[in-house]
N, C-alpha and C. Protein backbone atom coordinates (compact mmCIF):
# COMPACT_ATOMS: atom_id res chain seq x y z
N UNK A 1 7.03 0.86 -1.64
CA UNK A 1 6.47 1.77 -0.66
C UNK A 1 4.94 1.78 -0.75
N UNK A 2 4.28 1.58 -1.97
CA UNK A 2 3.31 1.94 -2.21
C UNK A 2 2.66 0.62 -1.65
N UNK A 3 3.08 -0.67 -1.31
CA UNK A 3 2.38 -1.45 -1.03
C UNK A 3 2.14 -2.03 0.49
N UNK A 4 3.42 -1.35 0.66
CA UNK A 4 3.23 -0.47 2.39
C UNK A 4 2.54 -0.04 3.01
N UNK A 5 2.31 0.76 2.37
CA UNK A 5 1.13 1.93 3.00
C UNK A 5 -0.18 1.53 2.70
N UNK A 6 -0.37 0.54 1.44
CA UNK A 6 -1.51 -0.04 1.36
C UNK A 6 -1.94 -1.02 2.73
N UNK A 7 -0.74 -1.68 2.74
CA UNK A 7 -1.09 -2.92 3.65
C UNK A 7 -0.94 -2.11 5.22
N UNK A 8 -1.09 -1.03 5.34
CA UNK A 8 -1.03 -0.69 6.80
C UNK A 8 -2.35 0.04 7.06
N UNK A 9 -2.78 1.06 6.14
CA UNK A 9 -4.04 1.66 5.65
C UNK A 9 -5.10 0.40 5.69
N UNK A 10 -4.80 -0.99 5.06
CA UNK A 10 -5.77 -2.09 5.01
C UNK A 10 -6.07 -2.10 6.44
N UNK A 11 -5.05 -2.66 7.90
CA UNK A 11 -4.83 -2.89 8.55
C UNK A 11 -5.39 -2.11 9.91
N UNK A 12 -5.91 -0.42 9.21
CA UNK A 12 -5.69 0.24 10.37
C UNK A 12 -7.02 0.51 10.80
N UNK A 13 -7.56 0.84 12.45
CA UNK A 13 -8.47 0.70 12.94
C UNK A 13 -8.96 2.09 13.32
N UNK A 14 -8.03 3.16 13.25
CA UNK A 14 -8.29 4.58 12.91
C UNK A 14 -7.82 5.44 11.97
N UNK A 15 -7.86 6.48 12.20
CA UNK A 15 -7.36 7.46 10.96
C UNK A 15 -5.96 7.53 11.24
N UNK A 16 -5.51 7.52 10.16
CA UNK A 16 -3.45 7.53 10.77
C UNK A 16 -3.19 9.33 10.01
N UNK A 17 -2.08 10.26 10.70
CA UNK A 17 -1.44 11.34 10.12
C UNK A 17 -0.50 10.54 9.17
N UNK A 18 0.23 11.59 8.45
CA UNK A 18 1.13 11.26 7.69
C UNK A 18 2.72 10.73 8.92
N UNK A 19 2.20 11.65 9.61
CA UNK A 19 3.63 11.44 10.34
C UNK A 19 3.43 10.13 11.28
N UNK A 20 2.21 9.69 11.76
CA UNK A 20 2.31 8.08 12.31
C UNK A 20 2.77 6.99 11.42
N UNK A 21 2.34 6.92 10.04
CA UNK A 21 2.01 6.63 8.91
C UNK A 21 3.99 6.43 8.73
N UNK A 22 4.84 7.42 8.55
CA UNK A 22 5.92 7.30 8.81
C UNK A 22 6.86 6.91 9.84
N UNK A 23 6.33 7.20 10.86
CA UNK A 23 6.93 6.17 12.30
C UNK A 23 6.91 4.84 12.14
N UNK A 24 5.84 4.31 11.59
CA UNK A 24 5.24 3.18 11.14
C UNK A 24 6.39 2.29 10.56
N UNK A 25 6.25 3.24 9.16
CA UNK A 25 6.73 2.37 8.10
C UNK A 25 8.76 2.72 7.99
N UNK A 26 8.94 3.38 9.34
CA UNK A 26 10.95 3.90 9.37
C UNK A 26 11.27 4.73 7.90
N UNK A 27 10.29 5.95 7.62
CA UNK A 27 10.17 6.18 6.43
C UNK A 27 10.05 7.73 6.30
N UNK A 28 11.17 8.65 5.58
CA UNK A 28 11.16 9.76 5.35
C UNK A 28 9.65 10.41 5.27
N UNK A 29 9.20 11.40 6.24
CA UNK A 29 8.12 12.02 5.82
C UNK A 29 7.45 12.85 4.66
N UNK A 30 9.07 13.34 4.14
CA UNK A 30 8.55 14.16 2.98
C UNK A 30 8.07 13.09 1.87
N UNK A 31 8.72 11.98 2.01
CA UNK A 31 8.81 10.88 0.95
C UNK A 31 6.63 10.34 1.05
N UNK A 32 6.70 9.99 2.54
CA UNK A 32 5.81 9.12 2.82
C UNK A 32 4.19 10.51 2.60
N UNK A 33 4.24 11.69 2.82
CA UNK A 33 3.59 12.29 2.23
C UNK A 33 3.28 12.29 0.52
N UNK A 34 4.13 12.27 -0.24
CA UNK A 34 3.81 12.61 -1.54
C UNK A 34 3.26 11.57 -1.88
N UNK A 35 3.34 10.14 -1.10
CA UNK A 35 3.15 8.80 -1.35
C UNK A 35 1.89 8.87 -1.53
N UNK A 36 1.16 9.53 -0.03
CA UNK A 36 -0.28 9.67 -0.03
C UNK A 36 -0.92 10.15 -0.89
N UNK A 37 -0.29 11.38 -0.91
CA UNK A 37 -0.65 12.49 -1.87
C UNK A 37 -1.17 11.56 -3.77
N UNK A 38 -0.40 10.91 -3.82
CA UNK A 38 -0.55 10.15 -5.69
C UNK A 38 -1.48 9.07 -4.92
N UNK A 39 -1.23 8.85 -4.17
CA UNK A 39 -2.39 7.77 -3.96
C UNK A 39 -3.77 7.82 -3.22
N UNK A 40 -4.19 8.82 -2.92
CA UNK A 40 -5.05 10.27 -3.01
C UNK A 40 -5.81 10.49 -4.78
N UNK A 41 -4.90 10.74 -5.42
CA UNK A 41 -5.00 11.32 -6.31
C UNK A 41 -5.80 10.21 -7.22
N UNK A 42 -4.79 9.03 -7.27
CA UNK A 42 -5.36 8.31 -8.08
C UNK A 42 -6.63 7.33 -7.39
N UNK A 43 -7.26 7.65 -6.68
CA UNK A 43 -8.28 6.96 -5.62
C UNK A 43 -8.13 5.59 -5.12
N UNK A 44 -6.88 5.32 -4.38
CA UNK A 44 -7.09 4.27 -3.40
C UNK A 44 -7.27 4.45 -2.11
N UNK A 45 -7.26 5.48 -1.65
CA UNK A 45 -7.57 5.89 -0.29
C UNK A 45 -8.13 7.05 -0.38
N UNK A 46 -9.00 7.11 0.74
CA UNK A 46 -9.56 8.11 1.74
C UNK A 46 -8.68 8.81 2.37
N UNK A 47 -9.50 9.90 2.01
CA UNK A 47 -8.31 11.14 3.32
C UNK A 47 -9.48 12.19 4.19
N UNK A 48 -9.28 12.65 4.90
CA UNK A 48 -10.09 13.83 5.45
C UNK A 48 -9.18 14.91 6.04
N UNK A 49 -9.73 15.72 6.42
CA UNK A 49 -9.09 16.87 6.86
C UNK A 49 -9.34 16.88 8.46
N UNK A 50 -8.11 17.21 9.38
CA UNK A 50 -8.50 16.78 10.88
C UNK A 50 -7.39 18.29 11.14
N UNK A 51 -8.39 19.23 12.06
CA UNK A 51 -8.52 20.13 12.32
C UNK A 51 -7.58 20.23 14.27
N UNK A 52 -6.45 20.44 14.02
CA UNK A 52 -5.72 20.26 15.35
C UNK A 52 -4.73 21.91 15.74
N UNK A 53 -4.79 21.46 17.55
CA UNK A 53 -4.76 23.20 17.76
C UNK A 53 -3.11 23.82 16.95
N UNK A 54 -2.72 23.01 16.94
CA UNK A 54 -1.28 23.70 16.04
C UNK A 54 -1.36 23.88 14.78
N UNK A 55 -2.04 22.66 13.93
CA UNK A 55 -1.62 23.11 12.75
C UNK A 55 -3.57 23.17 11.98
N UNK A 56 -4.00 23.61 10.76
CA UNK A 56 -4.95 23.85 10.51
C UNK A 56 -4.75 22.72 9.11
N UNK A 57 -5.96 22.29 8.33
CA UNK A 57 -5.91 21.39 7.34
C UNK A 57 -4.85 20.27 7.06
N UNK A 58 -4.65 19.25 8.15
CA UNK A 58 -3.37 18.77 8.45
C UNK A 58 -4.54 17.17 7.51
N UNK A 59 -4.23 16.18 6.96
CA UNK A 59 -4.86 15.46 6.36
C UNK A 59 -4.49 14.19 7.51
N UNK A 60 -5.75 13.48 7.62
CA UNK A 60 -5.74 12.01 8.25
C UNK A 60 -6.14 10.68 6.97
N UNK A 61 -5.57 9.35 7.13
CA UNK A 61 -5.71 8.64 6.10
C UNK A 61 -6.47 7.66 6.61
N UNK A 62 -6.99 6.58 6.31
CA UNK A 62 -7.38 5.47 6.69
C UNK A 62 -8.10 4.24 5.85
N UNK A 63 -8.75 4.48 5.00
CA UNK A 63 -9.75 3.41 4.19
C UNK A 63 -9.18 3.29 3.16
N UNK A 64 -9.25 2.37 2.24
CA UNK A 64 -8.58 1.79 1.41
C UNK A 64 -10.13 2.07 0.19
N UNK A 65 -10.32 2.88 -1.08
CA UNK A 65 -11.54 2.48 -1.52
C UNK A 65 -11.23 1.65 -2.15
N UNK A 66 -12.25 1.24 -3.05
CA UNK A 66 -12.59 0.12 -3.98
C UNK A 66 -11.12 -0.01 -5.03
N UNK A 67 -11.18 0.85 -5.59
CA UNK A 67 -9.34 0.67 -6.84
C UNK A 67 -8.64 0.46 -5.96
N UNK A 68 -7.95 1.20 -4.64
CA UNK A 68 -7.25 0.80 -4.20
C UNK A 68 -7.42 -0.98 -3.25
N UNK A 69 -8.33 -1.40 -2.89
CA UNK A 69 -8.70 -2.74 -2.47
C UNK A 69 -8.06 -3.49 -3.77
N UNK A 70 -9.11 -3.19 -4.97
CA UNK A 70 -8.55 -4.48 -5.91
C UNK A 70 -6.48 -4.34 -6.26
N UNK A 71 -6.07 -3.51 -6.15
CA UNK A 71 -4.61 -2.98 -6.43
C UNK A 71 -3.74 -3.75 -4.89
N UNK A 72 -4.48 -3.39 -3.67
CA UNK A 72 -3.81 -3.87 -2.84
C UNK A 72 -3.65 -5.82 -2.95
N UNK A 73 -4.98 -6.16 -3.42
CA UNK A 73 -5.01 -7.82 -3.62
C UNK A 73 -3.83 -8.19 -4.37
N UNK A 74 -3.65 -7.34 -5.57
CA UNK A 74 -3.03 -7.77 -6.87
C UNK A 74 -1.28 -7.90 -6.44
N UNK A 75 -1.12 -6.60 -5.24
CA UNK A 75 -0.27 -6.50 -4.99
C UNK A 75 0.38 -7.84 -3.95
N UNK A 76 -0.31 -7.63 -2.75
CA UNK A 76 -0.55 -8.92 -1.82
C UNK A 76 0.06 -10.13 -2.33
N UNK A 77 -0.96 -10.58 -3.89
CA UNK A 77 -0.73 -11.90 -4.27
C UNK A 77 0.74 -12.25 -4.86
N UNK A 78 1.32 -10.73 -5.26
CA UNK A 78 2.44 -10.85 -5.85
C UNK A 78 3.48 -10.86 -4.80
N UNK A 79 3.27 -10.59 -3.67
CA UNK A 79 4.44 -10.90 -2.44
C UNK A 79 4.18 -12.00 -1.73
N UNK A 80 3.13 -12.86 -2.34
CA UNK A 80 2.76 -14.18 -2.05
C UNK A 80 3.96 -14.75 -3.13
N UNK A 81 3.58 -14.98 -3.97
CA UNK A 81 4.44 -15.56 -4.91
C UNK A 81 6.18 -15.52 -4.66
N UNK A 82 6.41 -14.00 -4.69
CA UNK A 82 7.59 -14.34 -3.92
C UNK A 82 8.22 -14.56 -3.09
N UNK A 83 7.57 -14.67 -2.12
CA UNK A 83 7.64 -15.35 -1.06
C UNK A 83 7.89 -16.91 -1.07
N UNK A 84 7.04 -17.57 -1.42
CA UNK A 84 6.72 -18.90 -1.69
C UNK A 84 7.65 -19.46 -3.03
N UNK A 85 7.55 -19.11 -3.92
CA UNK A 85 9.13 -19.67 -5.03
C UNK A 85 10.02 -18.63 -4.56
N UNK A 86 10.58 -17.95 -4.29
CA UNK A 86 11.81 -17.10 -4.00
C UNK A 86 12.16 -16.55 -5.78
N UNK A 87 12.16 -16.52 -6.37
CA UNK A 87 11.83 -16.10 -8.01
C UNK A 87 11.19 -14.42 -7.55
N UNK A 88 12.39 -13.64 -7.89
CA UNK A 88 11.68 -12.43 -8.09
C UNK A 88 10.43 -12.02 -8.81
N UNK A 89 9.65 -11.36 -8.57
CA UNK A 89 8.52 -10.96 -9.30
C UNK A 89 8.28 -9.39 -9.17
N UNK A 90 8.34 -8.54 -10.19
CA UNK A 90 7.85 -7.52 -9.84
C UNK A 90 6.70 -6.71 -9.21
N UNK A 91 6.90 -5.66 -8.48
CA UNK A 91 5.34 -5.22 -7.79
C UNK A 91 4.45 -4.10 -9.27
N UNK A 92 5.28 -3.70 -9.79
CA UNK A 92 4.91 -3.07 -11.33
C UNK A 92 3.71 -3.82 -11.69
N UNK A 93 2.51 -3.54 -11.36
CA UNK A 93 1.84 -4.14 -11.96
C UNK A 93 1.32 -4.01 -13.54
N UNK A 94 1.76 -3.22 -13.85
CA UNK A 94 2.32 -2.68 -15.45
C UNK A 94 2.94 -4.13 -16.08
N UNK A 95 3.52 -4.61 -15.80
CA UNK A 95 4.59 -5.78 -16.07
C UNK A 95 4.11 -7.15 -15.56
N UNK A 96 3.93 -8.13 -16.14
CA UNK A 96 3.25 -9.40 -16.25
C UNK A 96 4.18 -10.39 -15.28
N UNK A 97 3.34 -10.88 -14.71
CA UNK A 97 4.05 -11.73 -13.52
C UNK A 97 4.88 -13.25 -14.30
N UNK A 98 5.92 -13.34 -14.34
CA UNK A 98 6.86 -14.56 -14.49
C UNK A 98 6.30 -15.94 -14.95
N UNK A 99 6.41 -16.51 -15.64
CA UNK A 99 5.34 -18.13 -16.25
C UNK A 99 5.95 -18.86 -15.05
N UNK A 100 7.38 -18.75 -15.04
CA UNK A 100 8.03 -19.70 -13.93
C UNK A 100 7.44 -19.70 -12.98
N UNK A 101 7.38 -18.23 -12.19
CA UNK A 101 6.62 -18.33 -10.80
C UNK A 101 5.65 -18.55 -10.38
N UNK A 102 4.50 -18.23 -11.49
CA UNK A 102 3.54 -18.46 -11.61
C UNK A 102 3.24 -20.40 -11.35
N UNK A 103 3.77 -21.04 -12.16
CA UNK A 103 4.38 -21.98 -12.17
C UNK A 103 4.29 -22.98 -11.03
N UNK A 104 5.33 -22.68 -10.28
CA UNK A 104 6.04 -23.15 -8.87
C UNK A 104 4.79 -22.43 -8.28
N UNK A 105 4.49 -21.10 -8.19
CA UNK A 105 3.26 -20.97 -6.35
C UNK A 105 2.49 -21.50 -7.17
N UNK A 106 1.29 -22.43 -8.59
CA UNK A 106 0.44 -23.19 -8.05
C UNK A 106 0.73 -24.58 -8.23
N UNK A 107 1.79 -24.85 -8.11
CA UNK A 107 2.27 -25.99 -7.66
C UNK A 107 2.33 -26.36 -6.12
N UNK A 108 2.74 -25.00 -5.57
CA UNK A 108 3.07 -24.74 -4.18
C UNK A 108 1.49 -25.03 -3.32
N UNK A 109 0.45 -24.41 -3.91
CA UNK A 109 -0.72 -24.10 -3.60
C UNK A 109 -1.74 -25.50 -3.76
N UNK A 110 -0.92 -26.32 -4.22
CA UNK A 110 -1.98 -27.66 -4.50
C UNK A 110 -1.42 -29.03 -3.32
């Protein structure tokens, strides 16, 4: 999920709500909020506050900062890989990417 919302946030040309943000991605709102919310927290995105006649402090998302840029690459490259060897690889970037796969995509890549 988290690399979802990265790659749509990368992608996007205005500020998205939480609830476009979930139309988007066919994705529970309560879910796709808290998403923001930790990823907010831990600074990969921008948020602001967008002031609308129904609701008051409703949050808009859009920019990707700097941690989150290098996190989205890391992520990216790892759905490259599996993509390209079919060799699972985890998105955990906690957890070290596969020798095998590693392997095969720069084999793939030459």
């Amino acid at each position: 999920m988290k690399y979802s919302i990265l790659k749509l946030l990368f992608n996007a040309r205005r500020y998205l709500s939480p609830r476009e943000i979930a139309e988007e991605l066919e994705a529970n709102l309560k879910t796709i909020k808290s998403h923001l919310t930790r990823l907010h927290k831990f600074s990969y995105i921008w948020r602001r506050i967008e002031e609308r006649a129904n609701k008051k402090n409703n949050f808009c998302y859009r920019y990707l900062k700097p941690e989150g840029l290098k996190v989205f690459f890391q992520l990216d490259e790892r759905v490259k890989i599996r993509t390209i060897t079919g060799i699972f690889v985890p998105l955990n970037l906690s957890k070290p990417t596969p020798e095998q796969a590693m392997f095969k995509y720069q084999e793939a890549l030459r």
